[in-house]
Protein backbone atom coordinates (compact mmCIF):
# COMPACT_ATOMS: atom_id res chain seq x y z
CA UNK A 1 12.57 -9.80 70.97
CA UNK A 2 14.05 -8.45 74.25
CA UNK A 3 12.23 -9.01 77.41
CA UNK A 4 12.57 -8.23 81.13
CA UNK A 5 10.65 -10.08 84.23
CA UNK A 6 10.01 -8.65 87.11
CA UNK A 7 8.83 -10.77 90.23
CA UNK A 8 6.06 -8.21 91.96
CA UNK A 9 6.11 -10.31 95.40
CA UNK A 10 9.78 -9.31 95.48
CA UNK A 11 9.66 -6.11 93.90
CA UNK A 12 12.97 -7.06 91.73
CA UNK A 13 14.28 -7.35 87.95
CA UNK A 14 14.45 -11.51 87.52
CA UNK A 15 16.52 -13.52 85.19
CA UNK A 16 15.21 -16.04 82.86
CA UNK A 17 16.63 -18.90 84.62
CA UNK A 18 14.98 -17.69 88.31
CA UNK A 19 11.07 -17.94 86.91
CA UNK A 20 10.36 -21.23 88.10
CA UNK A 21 11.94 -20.57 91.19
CA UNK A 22 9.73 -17.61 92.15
CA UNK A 23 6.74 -19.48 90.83
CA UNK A 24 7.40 -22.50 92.56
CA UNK A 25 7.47 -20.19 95.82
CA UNK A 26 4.05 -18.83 94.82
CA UNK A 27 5.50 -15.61 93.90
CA UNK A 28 3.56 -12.96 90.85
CA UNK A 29 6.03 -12.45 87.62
CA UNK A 30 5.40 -10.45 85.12
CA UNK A 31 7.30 -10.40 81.82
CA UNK A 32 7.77 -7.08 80.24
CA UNK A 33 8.70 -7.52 75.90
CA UNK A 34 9.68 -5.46 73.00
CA UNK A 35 10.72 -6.08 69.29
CA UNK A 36 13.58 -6.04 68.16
CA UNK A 37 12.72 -3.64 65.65
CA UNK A 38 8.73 -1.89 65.39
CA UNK A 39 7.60 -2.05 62.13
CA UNK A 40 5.64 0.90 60.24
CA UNK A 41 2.14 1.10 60.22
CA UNK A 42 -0.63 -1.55 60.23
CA UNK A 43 1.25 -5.55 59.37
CA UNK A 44 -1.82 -6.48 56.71
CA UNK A 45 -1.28 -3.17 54.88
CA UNK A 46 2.67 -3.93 54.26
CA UNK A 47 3.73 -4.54 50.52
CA UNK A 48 -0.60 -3.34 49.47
CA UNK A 49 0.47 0.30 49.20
CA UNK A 50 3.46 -0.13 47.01
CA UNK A 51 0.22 -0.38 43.65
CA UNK A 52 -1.04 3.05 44.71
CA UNK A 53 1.64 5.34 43.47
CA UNK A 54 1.74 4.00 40.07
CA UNK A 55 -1.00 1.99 37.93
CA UNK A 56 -3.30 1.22 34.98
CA UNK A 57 -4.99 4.57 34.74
């Protein structure tokens, strides 16, 4: 997972490391993430399509 923070009270791109430092200074952050990879379709419906193509007919 990839993920950016952004510290609104600043109005900058963060690192990691520099979180509790804004906080501590009572500063906003906001964390922005994003998979790796996005998967296709709905999670519960992977691997329960795979029986409709074929089957006891």
């Amino acid at each position: 997972m990839n993920g950016n923070w952004y510290c609104t009270d600043c109005e900058e791109q963060i690192d990691k490391e520099a979180i509790d430092d804004h906080e501590a200074d009572g500063h906003h952050v906001k964390g922005h993430f994003r998979p790796d990879r996005l998967l296709s379709g709905d999670p519960e419906l992977v691997g329960t399509q795979a029986g409709l193509d074929g089957g006891d007919s």
